[in-house]
C-alpha atoms as a PDB file:
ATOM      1  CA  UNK A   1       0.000   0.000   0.000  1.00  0.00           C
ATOM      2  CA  UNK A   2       1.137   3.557  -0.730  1.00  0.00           C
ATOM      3  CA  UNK A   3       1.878   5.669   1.614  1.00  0.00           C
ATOM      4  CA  UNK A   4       2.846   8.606  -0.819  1.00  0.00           C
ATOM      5  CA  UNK A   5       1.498  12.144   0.070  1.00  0.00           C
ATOM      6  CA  UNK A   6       0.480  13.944  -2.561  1.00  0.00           C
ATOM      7  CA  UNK A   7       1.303  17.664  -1.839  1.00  0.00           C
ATOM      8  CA  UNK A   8      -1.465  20.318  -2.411  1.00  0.00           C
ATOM      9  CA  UNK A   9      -0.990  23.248  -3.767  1.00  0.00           C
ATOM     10  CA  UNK A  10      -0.398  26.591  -1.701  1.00  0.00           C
ATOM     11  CA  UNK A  11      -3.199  29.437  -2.325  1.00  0.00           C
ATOM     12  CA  UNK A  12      -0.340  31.817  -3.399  1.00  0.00           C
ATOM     13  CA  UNK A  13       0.998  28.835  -5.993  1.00  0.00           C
ATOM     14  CA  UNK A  14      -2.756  28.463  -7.155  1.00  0.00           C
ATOM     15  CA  UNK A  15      -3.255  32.105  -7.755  1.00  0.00           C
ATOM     16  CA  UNK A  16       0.379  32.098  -9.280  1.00  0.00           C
ATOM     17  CA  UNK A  17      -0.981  29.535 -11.904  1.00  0.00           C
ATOM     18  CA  UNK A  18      -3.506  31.288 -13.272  1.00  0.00           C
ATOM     19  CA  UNK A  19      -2.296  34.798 -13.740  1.00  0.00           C
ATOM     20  CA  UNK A  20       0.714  32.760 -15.489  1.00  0.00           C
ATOM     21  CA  UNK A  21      -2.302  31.754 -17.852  1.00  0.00           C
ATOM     22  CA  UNK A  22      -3.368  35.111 -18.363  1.00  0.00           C
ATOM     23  CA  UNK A  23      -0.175  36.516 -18.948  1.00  0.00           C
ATOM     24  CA  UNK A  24       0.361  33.709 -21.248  1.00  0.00           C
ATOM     25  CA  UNK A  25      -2.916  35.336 -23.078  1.00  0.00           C
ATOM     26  CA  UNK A  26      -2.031  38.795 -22.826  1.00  0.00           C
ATOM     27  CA  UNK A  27       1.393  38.385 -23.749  1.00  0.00           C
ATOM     28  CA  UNK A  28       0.172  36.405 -27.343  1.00  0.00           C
ATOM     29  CA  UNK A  29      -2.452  39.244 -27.590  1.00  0.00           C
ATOM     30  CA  UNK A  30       0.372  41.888 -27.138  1.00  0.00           C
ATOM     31  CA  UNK A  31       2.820  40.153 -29.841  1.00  0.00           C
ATOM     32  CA  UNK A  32      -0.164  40.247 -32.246  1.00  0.00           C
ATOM     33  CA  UNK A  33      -0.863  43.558 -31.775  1.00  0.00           C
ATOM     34  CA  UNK A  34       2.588  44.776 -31.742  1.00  0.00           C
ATOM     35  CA  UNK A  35       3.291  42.664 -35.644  1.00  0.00           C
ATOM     36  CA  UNK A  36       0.204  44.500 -36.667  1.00  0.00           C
ATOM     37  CA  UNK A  37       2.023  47.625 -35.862  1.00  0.00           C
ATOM     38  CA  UNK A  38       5.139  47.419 -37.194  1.00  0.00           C
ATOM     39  CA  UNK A  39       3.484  46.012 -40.395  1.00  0.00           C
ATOM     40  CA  UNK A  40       1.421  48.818 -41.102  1.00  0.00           C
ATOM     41  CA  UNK A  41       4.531  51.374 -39.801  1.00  0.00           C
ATOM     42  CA  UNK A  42       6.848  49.317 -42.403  1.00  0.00           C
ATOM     43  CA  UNK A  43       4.324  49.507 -45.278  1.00  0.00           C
ATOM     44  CA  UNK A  44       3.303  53.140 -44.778  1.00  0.00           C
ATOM     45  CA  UNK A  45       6.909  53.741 -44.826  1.00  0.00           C
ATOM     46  CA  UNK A  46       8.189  51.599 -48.228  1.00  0.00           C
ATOM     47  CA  UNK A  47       4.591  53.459 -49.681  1.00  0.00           C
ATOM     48  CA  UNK A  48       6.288  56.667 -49.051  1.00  0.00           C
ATOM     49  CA  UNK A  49       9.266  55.916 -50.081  1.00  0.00           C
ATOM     50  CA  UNK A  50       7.621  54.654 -53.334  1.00  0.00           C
ATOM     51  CA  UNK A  51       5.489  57.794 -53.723  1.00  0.00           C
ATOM     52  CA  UNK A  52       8.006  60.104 -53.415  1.00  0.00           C
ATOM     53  CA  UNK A  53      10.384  58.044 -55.975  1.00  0.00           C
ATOM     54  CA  UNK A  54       7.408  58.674 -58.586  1.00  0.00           C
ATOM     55  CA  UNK A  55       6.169  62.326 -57.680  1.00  0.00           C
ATOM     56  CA  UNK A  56       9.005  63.805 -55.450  1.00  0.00           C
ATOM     57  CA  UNK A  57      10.793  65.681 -57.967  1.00  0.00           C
ATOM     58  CA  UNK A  58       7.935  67.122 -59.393  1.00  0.00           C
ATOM     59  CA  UNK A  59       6.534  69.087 -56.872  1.00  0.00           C
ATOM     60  CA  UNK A  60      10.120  69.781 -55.721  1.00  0.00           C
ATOM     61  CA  UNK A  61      10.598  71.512 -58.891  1.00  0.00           C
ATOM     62  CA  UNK A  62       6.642  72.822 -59.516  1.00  0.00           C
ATOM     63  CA  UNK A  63       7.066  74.522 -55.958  1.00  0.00           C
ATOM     64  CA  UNK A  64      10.500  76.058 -56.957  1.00  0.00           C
ATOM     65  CA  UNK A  65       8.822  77.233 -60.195  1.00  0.00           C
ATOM     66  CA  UNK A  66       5.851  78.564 -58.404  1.00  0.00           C
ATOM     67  CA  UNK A  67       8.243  80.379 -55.813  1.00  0.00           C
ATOM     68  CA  UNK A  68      10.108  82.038 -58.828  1.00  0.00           C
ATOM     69  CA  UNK A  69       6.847  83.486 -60.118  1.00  0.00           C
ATOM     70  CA  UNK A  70       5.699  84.922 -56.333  1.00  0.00           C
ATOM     71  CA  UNK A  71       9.208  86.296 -56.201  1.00  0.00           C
ATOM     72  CA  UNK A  72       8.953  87.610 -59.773  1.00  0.00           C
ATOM     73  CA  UNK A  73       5.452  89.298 -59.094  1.00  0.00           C
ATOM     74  CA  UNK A  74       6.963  90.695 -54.985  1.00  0.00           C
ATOM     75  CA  UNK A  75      10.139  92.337 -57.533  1.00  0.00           C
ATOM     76  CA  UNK A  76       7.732  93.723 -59.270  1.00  0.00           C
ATOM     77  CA  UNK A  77       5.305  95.433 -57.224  1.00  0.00           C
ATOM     78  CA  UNK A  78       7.007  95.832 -54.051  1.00  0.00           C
ATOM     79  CA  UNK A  79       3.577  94.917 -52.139  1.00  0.00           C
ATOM     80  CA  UNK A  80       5.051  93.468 -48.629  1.00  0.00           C
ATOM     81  CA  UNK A  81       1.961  90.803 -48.821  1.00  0.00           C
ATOM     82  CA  UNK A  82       3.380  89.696 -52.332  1.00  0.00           C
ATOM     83  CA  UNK A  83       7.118  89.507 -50.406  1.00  0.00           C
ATOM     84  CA  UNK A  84       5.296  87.099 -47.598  1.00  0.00           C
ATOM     85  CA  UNK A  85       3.574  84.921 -50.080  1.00  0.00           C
ATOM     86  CA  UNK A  86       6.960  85.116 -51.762  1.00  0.00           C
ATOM     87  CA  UNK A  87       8.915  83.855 -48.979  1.00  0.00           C
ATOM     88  CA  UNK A  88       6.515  81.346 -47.786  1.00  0.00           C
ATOM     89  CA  UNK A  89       6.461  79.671 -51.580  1.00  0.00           C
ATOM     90  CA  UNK A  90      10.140  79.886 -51.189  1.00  0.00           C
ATOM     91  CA  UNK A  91       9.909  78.022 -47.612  1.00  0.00           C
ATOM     92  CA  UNK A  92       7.779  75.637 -49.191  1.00  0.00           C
ATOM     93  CA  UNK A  93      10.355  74.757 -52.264  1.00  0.00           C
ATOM     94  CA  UNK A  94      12.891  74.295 -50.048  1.00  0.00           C
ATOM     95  CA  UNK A  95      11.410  71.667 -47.999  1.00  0.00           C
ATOM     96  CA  UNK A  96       9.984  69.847 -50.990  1.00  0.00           C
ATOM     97  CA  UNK A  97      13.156  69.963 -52.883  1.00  0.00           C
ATOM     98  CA  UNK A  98      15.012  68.298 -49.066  1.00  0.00           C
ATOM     99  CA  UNK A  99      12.599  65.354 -49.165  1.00  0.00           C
ATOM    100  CA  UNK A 100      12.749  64.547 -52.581  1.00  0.00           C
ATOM    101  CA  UNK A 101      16.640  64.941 -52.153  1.00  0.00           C
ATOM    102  CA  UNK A 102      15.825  62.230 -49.092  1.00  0.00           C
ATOM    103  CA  UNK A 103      15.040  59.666 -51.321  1.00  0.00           C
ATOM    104  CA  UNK A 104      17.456  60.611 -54.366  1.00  0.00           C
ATOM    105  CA  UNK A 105      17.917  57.583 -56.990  1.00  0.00           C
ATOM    106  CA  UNK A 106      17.414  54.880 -54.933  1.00  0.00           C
ATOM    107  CA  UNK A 107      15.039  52.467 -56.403  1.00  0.00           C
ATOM    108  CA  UNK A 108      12.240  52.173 -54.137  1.00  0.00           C
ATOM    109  CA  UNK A 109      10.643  48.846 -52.542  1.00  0.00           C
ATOM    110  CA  UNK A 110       7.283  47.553 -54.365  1.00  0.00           C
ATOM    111  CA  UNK A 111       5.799  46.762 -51.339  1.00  0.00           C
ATOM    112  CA  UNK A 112       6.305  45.171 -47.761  1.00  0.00           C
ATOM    113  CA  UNK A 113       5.644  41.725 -47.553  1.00  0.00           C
ATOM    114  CA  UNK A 114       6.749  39.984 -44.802  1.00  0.00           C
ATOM    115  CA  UNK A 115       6.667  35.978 -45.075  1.00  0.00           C
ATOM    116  CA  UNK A 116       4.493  33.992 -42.621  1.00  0.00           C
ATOM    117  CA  UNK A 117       8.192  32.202 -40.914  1.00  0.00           C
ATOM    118  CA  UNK A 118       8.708  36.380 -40.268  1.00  0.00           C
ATOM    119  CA  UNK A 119       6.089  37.301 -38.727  1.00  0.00           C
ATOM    120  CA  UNK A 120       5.935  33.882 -36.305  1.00  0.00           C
ATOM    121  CA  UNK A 121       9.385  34.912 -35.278  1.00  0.00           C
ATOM    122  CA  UNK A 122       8.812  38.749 -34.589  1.00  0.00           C
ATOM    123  CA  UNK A 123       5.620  37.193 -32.452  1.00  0.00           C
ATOM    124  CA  UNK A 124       8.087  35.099 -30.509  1.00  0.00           C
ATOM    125  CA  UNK A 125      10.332  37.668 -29.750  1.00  0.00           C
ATOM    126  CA  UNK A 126       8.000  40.306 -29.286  1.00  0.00           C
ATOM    127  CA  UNK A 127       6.616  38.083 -25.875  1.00  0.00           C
ATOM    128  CA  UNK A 128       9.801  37.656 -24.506  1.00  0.00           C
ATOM    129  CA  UNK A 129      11.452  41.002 -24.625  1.00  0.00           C
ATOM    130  CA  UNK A 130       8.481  43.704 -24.904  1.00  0.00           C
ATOM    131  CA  UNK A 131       8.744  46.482 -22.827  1.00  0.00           C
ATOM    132  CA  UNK A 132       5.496  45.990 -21.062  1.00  0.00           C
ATOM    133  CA  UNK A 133       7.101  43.260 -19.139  1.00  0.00           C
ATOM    134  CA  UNK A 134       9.771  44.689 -17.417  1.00  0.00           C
ATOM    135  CA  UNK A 135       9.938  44.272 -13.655  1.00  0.00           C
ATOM    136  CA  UNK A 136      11.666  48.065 -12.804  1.00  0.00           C
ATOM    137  CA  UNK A 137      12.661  51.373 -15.178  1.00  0.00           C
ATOM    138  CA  UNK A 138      15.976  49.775 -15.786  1.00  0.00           C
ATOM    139  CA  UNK A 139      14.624  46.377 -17.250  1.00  0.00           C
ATOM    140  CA  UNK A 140      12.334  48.395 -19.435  1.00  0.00           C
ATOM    141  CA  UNK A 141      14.740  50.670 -20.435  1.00  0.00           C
ATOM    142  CA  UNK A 142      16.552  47.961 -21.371  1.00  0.00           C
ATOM    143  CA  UNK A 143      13.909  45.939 -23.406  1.00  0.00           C
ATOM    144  CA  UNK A 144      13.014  49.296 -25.394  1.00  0.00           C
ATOM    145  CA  UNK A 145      16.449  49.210 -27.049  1.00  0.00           C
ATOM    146  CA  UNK A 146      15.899  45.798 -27.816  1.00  0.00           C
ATOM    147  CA  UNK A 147      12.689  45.986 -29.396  1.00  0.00           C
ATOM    148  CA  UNK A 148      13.933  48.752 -31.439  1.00  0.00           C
ATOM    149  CA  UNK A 149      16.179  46.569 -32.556  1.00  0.00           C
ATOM    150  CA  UNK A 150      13.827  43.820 -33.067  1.00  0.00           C
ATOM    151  CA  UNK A 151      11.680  46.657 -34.967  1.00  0.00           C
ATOM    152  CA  UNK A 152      14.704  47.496 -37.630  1.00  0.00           C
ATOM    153  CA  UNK A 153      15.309  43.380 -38.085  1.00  0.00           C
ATOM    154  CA  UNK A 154      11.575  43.055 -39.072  1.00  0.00           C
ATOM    155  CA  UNK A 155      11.157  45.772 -41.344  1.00  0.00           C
ATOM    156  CA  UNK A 156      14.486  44.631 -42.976  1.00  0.00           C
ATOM    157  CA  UNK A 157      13.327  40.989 -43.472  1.00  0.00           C
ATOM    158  CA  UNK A 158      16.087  39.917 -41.122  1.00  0.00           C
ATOM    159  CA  UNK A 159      14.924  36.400 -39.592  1.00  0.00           C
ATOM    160  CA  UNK A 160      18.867  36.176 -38.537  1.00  0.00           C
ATOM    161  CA  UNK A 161      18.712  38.972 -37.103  1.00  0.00           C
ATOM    162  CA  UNK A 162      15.692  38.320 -35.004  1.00  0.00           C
ATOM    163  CA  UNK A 163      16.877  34.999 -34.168  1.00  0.00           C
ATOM    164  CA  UNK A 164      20.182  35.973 -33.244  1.00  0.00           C
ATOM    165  CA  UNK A 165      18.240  38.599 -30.718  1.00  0.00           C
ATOM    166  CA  UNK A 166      16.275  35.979 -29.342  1.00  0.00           C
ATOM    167  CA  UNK A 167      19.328  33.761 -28.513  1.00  0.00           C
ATOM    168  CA  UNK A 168      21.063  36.803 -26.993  1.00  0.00           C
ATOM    169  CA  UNK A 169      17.983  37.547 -24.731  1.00  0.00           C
ATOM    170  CA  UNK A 170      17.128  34.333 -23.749  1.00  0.00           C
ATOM    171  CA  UNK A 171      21.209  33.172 -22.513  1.00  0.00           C
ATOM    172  CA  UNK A 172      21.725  36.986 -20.936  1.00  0.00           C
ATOM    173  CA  UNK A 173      22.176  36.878 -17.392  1.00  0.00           C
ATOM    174  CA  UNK A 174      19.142  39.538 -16.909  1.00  0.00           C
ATOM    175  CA  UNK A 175      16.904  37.116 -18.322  1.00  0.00           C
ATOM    176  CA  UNK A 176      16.959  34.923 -15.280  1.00  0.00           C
ATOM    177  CA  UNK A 177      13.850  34.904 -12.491  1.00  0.00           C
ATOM    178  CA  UNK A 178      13.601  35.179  -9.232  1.00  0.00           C
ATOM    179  CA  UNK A 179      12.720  32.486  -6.392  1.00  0.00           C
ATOM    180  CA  UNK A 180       9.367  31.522  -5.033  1.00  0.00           C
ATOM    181  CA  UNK A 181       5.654  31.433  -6.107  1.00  0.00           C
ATOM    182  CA  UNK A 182       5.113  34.767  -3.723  1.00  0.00           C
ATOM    183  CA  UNK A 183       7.579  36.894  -5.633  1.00  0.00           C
ATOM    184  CA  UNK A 184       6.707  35.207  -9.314  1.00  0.00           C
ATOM    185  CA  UNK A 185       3.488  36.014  -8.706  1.00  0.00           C
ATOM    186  CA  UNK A 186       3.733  39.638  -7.578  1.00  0.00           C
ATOM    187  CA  UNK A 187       6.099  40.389 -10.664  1.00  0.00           C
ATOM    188  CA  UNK A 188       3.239  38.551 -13.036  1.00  0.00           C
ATOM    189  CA  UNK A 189       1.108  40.623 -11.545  1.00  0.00           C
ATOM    190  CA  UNK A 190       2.698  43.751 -12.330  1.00  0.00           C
ATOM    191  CA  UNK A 191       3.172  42.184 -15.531  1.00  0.00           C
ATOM    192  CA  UNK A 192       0.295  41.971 -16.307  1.00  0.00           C
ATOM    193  CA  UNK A 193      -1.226  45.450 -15.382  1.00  0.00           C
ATOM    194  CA  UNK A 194       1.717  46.953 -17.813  1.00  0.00           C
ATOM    195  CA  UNK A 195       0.711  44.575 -20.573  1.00  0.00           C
ATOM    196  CA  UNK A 196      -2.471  45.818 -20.834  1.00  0.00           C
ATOM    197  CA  UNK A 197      -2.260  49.702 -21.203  1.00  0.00           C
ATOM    198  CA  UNK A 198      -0.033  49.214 -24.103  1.00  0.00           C
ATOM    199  CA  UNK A 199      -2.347  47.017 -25.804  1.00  0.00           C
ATOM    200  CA  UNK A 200      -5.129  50.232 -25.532  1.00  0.00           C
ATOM    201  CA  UNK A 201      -1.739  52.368 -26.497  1.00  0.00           C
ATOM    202  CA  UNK A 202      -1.252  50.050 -29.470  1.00  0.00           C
ATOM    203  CA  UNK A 203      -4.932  50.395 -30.826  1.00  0.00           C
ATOM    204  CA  UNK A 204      -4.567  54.626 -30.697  1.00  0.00           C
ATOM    205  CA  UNK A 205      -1.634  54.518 -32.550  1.00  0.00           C
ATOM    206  CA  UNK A 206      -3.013  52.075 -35.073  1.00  0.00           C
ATOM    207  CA  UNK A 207      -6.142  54.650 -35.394  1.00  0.00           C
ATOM    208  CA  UNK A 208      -3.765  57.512 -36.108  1.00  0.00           C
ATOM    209  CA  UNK A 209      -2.026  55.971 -38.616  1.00  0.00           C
ATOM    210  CA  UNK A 210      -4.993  55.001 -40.495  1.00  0.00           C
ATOM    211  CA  UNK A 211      -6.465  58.632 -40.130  1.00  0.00           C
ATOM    212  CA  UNK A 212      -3.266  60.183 -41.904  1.00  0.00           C
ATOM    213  CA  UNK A 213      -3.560  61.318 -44.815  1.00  0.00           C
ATOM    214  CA  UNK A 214      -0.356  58.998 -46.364  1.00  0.00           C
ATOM    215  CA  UNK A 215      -2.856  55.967 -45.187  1.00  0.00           C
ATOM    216  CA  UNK A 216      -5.515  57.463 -47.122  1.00  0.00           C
ATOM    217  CA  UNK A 217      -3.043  58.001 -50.573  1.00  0.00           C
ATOM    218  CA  UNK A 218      -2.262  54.697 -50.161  1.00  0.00           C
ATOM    219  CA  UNK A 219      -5.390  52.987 -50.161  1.00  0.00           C
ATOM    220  CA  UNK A 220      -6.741  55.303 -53.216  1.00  0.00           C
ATOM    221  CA  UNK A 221      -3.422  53.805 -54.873  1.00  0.00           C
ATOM    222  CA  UNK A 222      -4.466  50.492 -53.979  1.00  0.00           C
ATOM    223  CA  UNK A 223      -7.660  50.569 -54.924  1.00  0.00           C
ATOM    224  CA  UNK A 224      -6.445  51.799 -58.484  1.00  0.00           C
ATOM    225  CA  UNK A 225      -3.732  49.282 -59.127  1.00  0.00           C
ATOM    226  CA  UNK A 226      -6.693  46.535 -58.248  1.00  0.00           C
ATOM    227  CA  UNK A 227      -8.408  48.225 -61.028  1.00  0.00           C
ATOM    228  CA  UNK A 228      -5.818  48.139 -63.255  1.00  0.00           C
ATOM    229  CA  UNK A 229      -4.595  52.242 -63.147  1.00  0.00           C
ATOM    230  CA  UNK A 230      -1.304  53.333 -61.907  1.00  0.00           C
ATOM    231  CA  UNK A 231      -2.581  56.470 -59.700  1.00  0.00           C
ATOM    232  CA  UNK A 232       1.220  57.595 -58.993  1.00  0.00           C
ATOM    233  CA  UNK A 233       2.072  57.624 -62.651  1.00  0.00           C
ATOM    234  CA  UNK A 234      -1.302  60.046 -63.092  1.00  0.00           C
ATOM    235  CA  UNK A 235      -0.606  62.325 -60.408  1.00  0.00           C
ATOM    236  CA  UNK A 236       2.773  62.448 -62.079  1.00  0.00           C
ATOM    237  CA  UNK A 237       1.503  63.415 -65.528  1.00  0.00           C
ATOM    238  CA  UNK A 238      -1.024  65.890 -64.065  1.00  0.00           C
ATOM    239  CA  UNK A 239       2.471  67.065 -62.339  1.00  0.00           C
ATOM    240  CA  UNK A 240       3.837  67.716 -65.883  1.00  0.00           C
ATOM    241  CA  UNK A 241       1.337  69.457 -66.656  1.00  0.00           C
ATOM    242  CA  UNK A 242       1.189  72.129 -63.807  1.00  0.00           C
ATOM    243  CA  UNK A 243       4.894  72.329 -64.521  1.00  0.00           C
ATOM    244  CA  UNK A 244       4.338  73.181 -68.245  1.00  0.00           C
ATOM    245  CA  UNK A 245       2.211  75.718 -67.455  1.00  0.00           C
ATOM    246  CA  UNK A 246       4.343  77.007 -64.697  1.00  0.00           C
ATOM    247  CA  UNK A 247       7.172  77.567 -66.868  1.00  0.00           C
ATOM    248  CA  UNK A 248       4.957  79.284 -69.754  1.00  0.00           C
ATOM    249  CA  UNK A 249       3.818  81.833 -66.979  1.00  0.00           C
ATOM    250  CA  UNK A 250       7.384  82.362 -65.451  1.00  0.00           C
ATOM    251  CA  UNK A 251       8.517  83.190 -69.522  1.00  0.00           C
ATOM    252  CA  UNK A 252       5.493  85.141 -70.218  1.00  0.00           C
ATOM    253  CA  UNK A 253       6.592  86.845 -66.973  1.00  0.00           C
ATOM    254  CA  UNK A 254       9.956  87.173 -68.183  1.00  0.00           C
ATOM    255  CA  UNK A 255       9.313  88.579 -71.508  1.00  0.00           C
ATOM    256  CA  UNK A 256       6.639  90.906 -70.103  1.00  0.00           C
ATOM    257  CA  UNK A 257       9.650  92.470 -67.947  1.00  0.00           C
ATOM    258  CA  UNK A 258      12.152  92.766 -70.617  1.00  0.00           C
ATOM    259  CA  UNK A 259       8.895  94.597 -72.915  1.00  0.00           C
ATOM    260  CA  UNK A 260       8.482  97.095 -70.479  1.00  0.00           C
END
């Protein structure tokens, strides 16, 4: 006969067990919801990148024509509301003409697409080393600079990367817990009350991004290509245009000038 005791479990050890379980839950909701992010912050950016490969230079150089004929018509009236609109067409040109110097000839990315063995990894790595689970400032100040880094690796398409983060986290010395069900559970507790403000943090941020106006450009250009039209390579034609015409008023300007 048996005379084994079976030992029950403590009330601290119970508790302990299923806060673990909803970490567990929050943790996989948090990785999800981070991915989401940094897909839609990686496509918005290689859409940007792509726009302003295709219509850049064009406004760079219709605002520096349209600046020309606001400093041509300030020359020639001297009316200090015709120097403003001057200088602030000027002010414009000059920060169109640095972000389309930004991108210069480097061939832009079609698209962001990153592959299913990706985007299981990022979700790994995401619940190991977020922020929101740091036990003091110093740990989380510590897991920001790795996420960044885990950030950079996804956009870049660098599973090495990410695994080689992973490794690095998981062997470091800081990644070690503490002892006892009492402590474990009052640092899953905490845990778990930093997870979830981030996840409401996460959902704003996803909200502003899809109210922006680059968002908005880049599902009219999506809903275009499905159609079959190339929206950037229209807006860059009507571009032409506007410059054509810009240049015709600047000479008509010119020869007006040289008339008088």
């Amino acid at each position: 006969m048996s005379t084994e005791v079976v030992r029950s479990q403590t009330p601290e050890e119970e508790e302990l067990a299923r806060k673990l379980a909803e970490l567990a839950d929050l943790e996989a909701e948090l990785a999800e919801r981070e991915l989401k992010l940094a897909t839609l912050v990686s496509e918005l950016h290689v859409f940007e990148r792509r726009y302003l490969h295709a219509v850049g230079g064009l406004y760079a150089e219709l605002d520096d024509l349209r600046a020309q004929i606001a400093e041509a018509r300030a020359h020639v009236g001297h009316d200090p509301a015709a120097q403003e609109e001057a200088a602030e067409a000027r002010r414009q040109a000059g920060e169109s003409a640095r972000t389309a110097g930004a991108i210069g000839e480097e061939e832009p990315e079609e698209r962001f697409q990153p592959s299913e063995s990706l985007r299981k990894l990022y979700r790994e790595v995401a619940k190991r080393v977020h922020p929101d689970l740091a036990s003091d400032d110093l740990d989380r100040a510590r897991r920001t600079r790795v996420m960044a880094e885990v950030n950079r690796a996804y956009e870049h398409g660098d599973e090495t990367r990410l695994r080689a983060i992973l490794r690095e986290w998981e062997t470091s010395p800081e990644a070690v817990s503490g002892e006892g069900p009492g402590a474990e559970l009052v640092r899953t507790i905490r845990k778990i009350a930093q997870v979830r403000p981030r996840l409401d943090a996460i959902g704003s941020e996803m909200d502003e991004l899809k109210d922006s106006p680059l968002y908005a450009l880049k599902a009219r250009v999506g809903e275009a290509d499905a159609c079959g039209r190339d929206l950037l390579a229209e807006m860059a034609a009507a571009l032409d245009r506007e410059i054509a015409e810009a240049r015709g008023e600047l000479c008509n300007m010119a020869h007006a000038r040289g008339s008088v």
